[in-house]
N, C-alpha and C. Protein backbone atom coordinates (compact mmCIF):
# COMPACT_ATOMS: atom_id res chain seq x y z
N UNK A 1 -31.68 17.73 12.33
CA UNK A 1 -30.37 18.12 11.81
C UNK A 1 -30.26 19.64 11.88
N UNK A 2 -29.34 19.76 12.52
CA UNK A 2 -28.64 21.76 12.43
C UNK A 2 -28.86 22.20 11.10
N UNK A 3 -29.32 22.88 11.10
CA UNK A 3 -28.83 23.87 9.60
C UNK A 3 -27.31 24.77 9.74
N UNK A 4 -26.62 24.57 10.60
CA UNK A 4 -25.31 25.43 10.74
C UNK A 4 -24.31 24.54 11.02
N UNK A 5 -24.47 22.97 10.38
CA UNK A 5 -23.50 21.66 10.56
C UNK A 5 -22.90 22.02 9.13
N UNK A 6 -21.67 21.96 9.11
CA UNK A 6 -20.61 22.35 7.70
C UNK A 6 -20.39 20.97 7.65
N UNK A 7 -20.58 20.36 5.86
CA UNK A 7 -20.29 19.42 5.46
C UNK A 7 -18.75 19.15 5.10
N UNK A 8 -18.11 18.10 5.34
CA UNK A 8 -16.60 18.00 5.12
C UNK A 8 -16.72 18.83 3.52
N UNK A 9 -15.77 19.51 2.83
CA UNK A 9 -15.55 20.08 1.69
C UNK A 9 -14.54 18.55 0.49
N UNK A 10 -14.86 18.50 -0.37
CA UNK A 10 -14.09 17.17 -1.31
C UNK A 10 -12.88 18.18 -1.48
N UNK A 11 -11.95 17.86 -1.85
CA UNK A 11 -11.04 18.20 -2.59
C UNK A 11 -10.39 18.27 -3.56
N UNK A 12 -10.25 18.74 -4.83
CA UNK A 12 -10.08 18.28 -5.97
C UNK A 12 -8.52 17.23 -6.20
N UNK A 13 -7.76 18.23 -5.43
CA UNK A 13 -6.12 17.52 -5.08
C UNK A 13 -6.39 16.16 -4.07
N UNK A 14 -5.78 15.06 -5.14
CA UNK A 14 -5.81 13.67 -4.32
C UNK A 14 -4.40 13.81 -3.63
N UNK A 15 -3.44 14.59 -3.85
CA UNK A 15 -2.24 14.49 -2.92
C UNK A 15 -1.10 14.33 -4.10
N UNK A 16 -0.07 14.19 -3.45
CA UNK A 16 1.05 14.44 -4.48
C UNK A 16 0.99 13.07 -5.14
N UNK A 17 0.77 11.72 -5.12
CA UNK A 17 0.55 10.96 -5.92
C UNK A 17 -0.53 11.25 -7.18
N UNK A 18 -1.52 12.34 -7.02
CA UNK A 18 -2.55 12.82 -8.18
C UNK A 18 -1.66 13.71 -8.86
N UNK A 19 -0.62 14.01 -8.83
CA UNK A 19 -0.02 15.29 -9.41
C UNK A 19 1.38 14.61 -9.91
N UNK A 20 2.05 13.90 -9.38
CA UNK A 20 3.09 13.28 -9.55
C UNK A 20 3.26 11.35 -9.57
N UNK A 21 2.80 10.84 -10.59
CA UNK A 21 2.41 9.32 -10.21
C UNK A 21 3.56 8.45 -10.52
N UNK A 22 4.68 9.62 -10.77
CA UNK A 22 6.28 8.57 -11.25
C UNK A 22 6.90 8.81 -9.83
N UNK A 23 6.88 9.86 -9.09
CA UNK A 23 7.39 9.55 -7.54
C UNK A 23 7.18 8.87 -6.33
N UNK A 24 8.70 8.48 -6.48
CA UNK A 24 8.82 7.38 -5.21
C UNK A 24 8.10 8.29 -3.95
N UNK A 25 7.76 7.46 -3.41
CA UNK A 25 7.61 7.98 -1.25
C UNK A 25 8.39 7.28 -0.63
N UNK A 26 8.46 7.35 0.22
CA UNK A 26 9.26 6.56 1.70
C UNK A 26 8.12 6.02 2.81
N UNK A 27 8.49 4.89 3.12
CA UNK A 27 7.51 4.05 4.43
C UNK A 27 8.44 4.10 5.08
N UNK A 28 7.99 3.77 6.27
CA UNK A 28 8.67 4.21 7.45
C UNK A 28 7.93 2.75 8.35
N UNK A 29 8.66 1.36 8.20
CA UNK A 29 7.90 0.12 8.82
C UNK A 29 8.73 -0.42 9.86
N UNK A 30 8.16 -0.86 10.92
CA UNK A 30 8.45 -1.51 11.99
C UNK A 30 8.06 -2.78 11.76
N UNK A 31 9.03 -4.16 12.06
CA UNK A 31 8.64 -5.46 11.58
C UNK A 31 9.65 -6.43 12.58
N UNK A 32 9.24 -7.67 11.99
CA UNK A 32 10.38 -8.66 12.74
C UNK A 32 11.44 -9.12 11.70
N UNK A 33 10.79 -8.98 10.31
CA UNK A 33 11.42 -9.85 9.35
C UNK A 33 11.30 -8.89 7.96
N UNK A 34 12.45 -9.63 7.16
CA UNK A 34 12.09 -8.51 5.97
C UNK A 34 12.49 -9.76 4.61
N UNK A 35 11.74 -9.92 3.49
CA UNK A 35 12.31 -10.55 2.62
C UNK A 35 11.80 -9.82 1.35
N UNK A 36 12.98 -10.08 -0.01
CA UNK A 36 12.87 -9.21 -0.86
C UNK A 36 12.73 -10.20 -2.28
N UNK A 37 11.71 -10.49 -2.83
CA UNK A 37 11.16 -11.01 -3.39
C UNK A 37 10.99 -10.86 -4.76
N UNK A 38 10.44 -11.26 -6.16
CA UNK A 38 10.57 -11.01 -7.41
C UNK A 38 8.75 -11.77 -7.25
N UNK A 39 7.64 -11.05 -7.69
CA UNK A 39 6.60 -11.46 -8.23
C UNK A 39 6.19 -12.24 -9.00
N UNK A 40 5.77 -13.40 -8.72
CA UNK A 40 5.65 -14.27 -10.68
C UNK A 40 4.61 -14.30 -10.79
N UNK A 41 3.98 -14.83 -12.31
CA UNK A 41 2.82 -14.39 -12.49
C UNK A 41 2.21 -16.05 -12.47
N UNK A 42 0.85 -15.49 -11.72
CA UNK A 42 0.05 -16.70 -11.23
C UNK A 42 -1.92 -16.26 -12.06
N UNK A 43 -1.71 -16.98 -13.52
CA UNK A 43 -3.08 -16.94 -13.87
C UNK A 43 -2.97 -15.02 -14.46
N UNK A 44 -4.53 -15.13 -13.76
CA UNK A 44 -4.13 -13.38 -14.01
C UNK A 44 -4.09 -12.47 -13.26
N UNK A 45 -3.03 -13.08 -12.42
CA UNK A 45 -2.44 -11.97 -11.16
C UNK A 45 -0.77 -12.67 -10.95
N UNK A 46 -0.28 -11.95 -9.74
CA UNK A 46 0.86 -12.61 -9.54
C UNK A 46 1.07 -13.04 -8.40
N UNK A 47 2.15 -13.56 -8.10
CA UNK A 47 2.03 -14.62 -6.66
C UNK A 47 3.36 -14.16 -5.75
N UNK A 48 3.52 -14.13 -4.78
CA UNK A 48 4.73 -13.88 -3.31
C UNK A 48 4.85 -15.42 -3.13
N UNK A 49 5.91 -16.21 -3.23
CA UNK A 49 5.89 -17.51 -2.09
C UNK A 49 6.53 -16.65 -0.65
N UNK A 50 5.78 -17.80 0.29
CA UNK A 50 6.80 -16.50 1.42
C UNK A 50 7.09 -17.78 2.77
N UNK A 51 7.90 -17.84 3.71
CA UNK A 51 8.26 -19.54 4.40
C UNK A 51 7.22 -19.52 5.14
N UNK A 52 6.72 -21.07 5.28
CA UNK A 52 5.71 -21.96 5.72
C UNK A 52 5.50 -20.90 7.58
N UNK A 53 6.73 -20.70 7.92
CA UNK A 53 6.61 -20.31 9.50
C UNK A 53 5.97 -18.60 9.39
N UNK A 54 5.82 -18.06 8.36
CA UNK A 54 5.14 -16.97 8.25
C UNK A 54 3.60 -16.98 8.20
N UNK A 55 3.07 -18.24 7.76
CA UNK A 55 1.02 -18.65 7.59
C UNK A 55 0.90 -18.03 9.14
N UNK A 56 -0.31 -17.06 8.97
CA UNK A 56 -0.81 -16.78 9.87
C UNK A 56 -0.62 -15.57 10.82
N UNK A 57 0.43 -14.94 9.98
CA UNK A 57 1.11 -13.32 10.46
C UNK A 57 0.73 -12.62 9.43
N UNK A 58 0.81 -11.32 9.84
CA UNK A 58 0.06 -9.86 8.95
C UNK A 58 1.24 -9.61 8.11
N UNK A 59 1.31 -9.43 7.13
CA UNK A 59 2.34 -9.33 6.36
C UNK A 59 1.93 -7.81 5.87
N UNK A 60 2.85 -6.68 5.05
CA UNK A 60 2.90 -5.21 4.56
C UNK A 60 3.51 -5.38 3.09
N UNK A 61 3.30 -5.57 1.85
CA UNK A 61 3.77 -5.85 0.54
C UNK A 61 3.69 -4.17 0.05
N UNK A 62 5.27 -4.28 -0.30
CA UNK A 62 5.35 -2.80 -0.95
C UNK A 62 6.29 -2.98 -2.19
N UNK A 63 5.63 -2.41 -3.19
CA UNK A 63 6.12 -2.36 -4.55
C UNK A 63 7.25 -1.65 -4.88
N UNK A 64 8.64 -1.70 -4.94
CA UNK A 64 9.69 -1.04 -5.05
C UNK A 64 10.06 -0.70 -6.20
N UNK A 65 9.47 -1.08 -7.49
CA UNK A 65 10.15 -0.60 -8.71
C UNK A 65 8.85 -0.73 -9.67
């Protein structure tokens, strides 16, 4: 190992979500389909139903409120 290899530095700032955790961001998604959904609660988590012709595609779940 070099002795003159610079280790990545940490950063104390996680980004404007560490500084600001009530602000919205913006995504910016490319898709085929879009559905807008209400969460219910399943046990101790919550559940998406989403149609039978979607099993088996990558789906992107983003929390809007």
């Amino acid at each position: 190992m070099a002795t003159n290899e610079k280790t990545p530095e940490i950063s104390e700032n996680k980004g404007p979500s560490a500084e600001q955790p009530d602000k919205r961001v913006k995504f910016e998604i490319y898709g085929e389909e879009m559905i807008e959904k209400s969460v219910k609660s399943s046990g101790n988590s919550g559940r998406v139903y989403l149609p039978p012709n979607w099993v088996g595609h990558q789906v992107k779940i983003i929390r809007i409120d």
